[in-house]
Protein backbone atom coordinates (compact mmCIF):
# COMPACT_ATOMS: atom_id res chain seq x y z
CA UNK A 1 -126.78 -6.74 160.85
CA UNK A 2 -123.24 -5.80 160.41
CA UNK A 3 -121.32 -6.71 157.49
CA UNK A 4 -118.66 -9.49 157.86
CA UNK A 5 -115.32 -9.96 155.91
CA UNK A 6 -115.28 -13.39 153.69
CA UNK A 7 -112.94 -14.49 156.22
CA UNK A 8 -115.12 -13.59 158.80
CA UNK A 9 -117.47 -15.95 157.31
CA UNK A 10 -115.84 -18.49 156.82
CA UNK A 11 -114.28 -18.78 160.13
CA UNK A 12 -117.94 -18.15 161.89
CA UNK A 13 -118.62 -21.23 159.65
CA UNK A 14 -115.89 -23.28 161.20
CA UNK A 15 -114.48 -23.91 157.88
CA UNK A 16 -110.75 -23.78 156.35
CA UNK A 17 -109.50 -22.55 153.23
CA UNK A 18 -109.07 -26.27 152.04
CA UNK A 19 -112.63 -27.13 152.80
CA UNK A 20 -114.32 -23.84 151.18
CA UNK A 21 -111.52 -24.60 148.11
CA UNK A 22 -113.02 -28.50 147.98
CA UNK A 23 -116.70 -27.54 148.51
CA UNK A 24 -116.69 -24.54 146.02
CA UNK A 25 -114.03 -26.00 143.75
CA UNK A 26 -112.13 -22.62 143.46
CA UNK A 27 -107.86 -22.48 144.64
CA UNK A 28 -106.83 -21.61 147.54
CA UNK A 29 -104.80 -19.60 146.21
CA UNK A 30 -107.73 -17.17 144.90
CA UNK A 31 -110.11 -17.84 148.24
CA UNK A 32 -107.01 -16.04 150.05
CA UNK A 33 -106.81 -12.98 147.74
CA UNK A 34 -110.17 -12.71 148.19
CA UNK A 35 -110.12 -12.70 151.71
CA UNK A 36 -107.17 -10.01 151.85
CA UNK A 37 -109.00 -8.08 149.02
CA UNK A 38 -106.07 -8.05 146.36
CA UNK A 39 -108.61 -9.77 143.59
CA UNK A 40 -112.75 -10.11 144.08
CA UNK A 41 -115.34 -12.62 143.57
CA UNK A 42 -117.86 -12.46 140.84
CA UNK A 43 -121.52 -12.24 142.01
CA UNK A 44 -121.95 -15.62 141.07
CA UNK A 45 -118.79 -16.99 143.19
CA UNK A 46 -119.97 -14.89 146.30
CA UNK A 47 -123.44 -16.50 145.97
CA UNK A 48 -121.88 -19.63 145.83
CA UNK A 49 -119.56 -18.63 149.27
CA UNK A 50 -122.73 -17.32 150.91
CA UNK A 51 -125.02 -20.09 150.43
CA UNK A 52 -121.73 -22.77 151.95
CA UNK A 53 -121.42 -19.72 154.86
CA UNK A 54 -124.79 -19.65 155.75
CA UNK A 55 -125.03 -15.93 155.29
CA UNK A 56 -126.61 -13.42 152.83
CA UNK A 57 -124.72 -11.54 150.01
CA UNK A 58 -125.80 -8.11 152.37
CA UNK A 59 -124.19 -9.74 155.04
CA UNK A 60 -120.37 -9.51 153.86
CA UNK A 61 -119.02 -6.45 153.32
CA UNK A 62 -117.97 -5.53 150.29
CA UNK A 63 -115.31 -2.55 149.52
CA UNK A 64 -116.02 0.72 147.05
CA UNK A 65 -113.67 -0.46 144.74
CA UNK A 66 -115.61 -3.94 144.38
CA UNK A 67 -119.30 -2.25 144.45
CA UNK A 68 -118.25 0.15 141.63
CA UNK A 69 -117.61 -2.27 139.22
């Protein structure tokens, strides 16, 4: 499968940034840097994204700079 952006995701999940911010309890403020890659989700708060997308962790893509850490 290709990878997917968190965006991606959450649009293929017919979800806004409000609902993903109520459901996951995280600002979306932060949901929008993620999804324009100026900050990064822990592991944890990707899991959490994943399992309210309906998608795997394998299945968003995730840049260098992110995987190297």
């Amino acid at each position: 499968m290709k990878q997917i952006s968190l965006r991606a995701a959450r649009t293929n999940a017919n979800l806004t940034l409000e609902q993903v911010a109520e459901a996951t309890g995280i600002s979306v403020p932060t949901l929008s840097k993620w999804e324009n890659y100026i900050t990064f989700p822990t592991a944890m708060q990707l899991k959490r994204l994943c399992f309210l997308f309906g998608c795997t962790m394998n299945d968003i893509f995730v840049p260098d700079k992110l995987a190297e850490s």
